[in-house]
C-alpha atoms as a PDB file:
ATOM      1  CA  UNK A   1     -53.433 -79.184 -17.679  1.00  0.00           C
ATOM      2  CA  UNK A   2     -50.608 -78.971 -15.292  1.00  0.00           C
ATOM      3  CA  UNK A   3     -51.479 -75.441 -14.557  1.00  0.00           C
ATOM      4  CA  UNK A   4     -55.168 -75.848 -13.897  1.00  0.00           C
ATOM      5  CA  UNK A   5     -54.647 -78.537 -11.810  1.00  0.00           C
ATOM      6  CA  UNK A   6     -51.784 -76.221  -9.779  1.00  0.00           C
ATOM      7  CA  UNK A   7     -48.698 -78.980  -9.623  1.00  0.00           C
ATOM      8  CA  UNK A   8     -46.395 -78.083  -6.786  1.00  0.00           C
ATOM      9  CA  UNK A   9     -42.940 -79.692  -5.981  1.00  0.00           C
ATOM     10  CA  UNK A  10     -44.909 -81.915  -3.585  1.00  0.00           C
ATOM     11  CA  UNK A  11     -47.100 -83.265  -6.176  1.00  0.00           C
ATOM     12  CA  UNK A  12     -47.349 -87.127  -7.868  1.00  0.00           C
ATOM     13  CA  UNK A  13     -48.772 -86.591 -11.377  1.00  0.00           C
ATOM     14  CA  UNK A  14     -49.863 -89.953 -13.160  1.00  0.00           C
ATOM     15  CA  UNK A  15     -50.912 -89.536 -16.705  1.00  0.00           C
ATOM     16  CA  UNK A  16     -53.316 -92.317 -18.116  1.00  0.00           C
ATOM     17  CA  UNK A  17     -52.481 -93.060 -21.278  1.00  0.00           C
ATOM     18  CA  UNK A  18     -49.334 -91.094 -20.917  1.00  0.00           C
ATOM     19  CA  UNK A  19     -48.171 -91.536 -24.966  1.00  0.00           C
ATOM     20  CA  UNK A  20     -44.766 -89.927 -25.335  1.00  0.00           C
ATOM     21  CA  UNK A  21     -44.903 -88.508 -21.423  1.00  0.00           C
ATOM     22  CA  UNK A  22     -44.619 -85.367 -22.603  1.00  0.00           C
ATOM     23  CA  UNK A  23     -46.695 -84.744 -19.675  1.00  0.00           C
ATOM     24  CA  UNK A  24     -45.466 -86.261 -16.807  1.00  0.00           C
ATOM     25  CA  UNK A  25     -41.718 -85.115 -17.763  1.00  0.00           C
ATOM     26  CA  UNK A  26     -42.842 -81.663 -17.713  1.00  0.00           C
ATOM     27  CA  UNK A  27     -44.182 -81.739 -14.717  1.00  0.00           C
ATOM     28  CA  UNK A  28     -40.826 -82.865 -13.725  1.00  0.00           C
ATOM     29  CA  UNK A  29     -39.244 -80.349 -15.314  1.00  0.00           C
ATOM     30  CA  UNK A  30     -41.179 -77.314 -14.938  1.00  0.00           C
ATOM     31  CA  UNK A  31     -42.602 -78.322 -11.689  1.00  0.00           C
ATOM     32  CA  UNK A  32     -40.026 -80.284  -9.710  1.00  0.00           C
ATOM     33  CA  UNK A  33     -43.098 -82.694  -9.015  1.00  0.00           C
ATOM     34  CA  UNK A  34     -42.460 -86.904  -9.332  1.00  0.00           C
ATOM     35  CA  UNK A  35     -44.244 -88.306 -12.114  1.00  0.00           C
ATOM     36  CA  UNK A  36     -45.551 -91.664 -13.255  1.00  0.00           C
ATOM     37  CA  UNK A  37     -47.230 -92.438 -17.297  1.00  0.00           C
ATOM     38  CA  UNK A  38     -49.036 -95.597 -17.830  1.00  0.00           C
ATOM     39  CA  UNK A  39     -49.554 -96.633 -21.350  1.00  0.00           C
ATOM     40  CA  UNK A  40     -50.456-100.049 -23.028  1.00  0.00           C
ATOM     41  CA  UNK A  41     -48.268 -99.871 -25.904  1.00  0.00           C
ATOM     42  CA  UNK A  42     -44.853-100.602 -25.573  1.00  0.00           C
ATOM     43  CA  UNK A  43     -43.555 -98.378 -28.441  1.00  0.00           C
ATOM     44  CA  UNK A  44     -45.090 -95.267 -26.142  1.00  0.00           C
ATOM     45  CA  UNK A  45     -43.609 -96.156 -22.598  1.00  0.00           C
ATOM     46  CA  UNK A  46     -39.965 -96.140 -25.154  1.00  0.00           C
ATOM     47  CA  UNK A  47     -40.573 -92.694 -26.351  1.00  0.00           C
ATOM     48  CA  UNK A  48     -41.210 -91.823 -22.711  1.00  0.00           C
ATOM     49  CA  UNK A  49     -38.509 -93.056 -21.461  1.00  0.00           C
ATOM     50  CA  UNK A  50     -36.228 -91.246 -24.222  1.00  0.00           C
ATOM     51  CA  UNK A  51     -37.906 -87.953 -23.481  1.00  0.00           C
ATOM     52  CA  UNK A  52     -37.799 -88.142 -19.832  1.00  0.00           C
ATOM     53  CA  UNK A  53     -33.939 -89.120 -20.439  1.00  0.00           C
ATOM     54  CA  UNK A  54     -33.076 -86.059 -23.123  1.00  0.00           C
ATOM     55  CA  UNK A  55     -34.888 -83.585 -20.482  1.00  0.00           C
ATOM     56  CA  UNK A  56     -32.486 -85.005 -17.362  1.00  0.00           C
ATOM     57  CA  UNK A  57     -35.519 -86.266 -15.204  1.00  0.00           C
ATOM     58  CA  UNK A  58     -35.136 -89.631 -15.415  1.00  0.00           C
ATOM     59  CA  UNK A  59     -34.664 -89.068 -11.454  1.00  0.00           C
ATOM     60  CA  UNK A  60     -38.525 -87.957 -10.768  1.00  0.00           C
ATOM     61  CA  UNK A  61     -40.461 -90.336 -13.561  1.00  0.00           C
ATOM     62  CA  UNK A  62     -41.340 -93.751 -13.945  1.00  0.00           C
ATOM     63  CA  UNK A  63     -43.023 -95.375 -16.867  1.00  0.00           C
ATOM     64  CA  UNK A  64     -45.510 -98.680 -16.713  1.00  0.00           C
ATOM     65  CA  UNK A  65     -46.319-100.896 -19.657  1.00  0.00           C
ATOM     66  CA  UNK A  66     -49.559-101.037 -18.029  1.00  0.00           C
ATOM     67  CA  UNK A  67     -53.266-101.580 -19.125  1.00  0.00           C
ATOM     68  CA  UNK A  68     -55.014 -98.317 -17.101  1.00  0.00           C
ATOM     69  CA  UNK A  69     -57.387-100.391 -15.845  1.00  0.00           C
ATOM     70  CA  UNK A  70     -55.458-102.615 -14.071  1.00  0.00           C
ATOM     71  CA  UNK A  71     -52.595-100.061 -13.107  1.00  0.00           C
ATOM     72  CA  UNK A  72     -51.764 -99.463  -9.339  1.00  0.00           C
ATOM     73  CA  UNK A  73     -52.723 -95.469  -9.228  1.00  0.00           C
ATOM     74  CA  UNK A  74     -53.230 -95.082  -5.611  1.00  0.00           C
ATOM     75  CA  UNK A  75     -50.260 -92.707  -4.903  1.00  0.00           C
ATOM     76  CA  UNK A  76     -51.062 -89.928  -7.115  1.00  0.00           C
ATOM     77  CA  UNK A  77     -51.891 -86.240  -5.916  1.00  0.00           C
ATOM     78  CA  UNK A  78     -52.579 -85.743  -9.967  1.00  0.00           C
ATOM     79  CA  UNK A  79     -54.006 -87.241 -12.663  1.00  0.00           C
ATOM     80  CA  UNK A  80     -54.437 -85.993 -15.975  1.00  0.00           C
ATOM     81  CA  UNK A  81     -56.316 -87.495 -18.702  1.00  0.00           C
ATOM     82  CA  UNK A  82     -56.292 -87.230 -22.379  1.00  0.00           C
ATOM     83  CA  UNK A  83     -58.822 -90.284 -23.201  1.00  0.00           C
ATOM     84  CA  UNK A  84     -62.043 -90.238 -24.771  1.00  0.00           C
ATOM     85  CA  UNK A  85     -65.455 -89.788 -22.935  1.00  0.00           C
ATOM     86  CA  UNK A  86     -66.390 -93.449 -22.847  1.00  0.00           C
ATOM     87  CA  UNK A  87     -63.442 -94.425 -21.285  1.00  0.00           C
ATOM     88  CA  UNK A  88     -63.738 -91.680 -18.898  1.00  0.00           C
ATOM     89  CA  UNK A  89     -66.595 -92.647 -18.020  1.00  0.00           C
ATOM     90  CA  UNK A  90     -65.125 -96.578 -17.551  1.00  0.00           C
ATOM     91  CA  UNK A  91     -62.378 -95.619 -15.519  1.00  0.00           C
ATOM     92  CA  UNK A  92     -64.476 -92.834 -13.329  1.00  0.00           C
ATOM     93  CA  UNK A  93     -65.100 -95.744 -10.600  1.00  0.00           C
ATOM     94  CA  UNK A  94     -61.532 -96.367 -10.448  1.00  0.00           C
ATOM     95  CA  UNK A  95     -60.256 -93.066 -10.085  1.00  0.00           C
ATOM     96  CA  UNK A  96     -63.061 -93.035  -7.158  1.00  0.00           C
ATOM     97  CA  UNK A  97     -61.921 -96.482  -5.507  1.00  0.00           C
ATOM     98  CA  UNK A  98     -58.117 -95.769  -5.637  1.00  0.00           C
ATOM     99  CA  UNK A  99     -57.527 -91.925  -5.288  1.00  0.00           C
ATOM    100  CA  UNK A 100     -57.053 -90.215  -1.757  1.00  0.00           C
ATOM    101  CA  UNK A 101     -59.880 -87.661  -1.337  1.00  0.00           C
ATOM    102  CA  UNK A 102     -58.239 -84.153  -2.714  1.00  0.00           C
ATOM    103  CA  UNK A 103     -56.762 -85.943  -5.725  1.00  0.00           C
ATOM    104  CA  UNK A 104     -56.656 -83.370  -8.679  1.00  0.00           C
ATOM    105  CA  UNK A 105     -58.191 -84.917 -11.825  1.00  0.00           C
ATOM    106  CA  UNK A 106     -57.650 -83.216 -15.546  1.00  0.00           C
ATOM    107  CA  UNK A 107     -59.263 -84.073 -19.059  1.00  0.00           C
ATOM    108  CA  UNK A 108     -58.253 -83.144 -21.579  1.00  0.00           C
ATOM    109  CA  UNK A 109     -61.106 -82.511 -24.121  1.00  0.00           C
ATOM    110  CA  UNK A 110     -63.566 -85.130 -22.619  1.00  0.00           C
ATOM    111  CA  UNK A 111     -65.672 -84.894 -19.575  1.00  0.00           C
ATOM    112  CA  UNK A 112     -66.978 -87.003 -17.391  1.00  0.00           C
ATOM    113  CA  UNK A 113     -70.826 -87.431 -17.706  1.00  0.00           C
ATOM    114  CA  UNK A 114     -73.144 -86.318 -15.307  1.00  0.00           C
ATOM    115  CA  UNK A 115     -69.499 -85.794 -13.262  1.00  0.00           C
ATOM    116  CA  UNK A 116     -69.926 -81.917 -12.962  1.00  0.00           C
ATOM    117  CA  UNK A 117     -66.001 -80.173 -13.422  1.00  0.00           C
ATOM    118  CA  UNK A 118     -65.042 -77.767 -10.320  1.00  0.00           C
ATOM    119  CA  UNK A 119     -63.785 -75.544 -13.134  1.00  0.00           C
ATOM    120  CA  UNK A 120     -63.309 -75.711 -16.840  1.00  0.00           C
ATOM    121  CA  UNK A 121     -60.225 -73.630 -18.968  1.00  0.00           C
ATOM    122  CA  UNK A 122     -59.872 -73.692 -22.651  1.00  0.00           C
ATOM    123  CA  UNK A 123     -56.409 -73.360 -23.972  1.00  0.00           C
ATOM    124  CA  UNK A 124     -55.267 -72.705 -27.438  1.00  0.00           C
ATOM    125  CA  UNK A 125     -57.287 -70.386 -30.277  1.00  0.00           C
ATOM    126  CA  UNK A 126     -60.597 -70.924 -29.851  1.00  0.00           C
ATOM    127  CA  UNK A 127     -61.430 -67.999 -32.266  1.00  0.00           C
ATOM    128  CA  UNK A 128     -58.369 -67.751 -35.129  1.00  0.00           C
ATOM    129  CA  UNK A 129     -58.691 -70.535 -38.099  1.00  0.00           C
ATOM    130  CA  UNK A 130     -56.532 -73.046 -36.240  1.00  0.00           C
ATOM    131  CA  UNK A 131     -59.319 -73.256 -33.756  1.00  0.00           C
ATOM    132  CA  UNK A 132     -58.589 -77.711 -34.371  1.00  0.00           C
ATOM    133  CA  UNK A 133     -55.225 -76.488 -31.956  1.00  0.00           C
ATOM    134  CA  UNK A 134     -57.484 -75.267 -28.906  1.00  0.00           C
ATOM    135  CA  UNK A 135     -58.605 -77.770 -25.833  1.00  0.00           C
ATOM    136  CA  UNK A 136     -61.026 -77.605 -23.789  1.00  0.00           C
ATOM    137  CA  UNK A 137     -59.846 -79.030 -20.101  1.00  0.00           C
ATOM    138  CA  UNK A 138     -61.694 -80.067 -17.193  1.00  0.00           C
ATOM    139  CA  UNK A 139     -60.845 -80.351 -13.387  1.00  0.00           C
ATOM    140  CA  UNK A 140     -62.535 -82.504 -10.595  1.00  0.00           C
ATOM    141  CA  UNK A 141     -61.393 -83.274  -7.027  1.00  0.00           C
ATOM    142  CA  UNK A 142     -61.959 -86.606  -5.598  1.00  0.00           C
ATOM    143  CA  UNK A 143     -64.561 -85.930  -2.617  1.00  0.00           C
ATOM    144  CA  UNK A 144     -64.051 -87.256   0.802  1.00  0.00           C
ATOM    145  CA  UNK A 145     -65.016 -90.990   0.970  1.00  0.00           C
ATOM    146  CA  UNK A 146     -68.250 -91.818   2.417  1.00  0.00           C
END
């Protein structure tokens, strides 16, 4: 996801729904970029903040308690996406409303509608018997405002 969406140094990623943050903390580590994961459950946001700490980049991430919804977004370069289509779809206004135009958006697995992707990857083993391991990602830009 990281890769498709081409994280540089410069970058803010914000994962929605950001689970463990396995994410975001790899984009700090691999990338050098800042990060921020928003998740609703507090158990999550605690396994984030124990991976970000065991990989030493507590310094470039930050994790909300935060319903996704409601969650202040508007400084990321990134976002990448792991929900399901319907909530896609809810949140597509949002990411619309709050994101600079340029903003990189990835989903993992679940589109966007009638949302056309600028480009599409599938990762993983489409083809062996643990096909149930690949992905299929999508990436949009946010368009200049009108």
């Amino acid at each position: 996801m990281l890769k498709l969406a081409g994280v540089k140094k410069t970058d803010v990623v914000y994962d929605l729904g950001c689970g463990d943050g396995r994410i975001v903390v790899t984009a700090a580590k691999a990338y050098g970029a800042r990060g921020v994961g928003i998740d609703i459950n507090p158990e999550r946001i605690k396994e984030a903040r124990a991976n970000a700490k065991k990989n030493n980049v507590e310094h470039l991430v930050r994790f909300e308690e935060n319903d996704l919804f409601e969650a202040n977004i508007s400084e990321a370069t990134v976002v990448t996406l792991f929900l399901l289509s319907n909530i896609n779809l809810k949140l597509r206004p949002k990411l619309m409303k709050d994101l600079k135009p340029g903003t990189r958006i990835v989903s993992n697995t679940f589109d966007m509608g009638d949302w056309k992707p600028e480009r599409e990857a599938t990762v993983g083993s489409p083809d062996d018997i643990d096909s149930y391991l690949s992905h299929h990602l999508y990436f949009w830009t946010i368009p200049a405002k009108k």
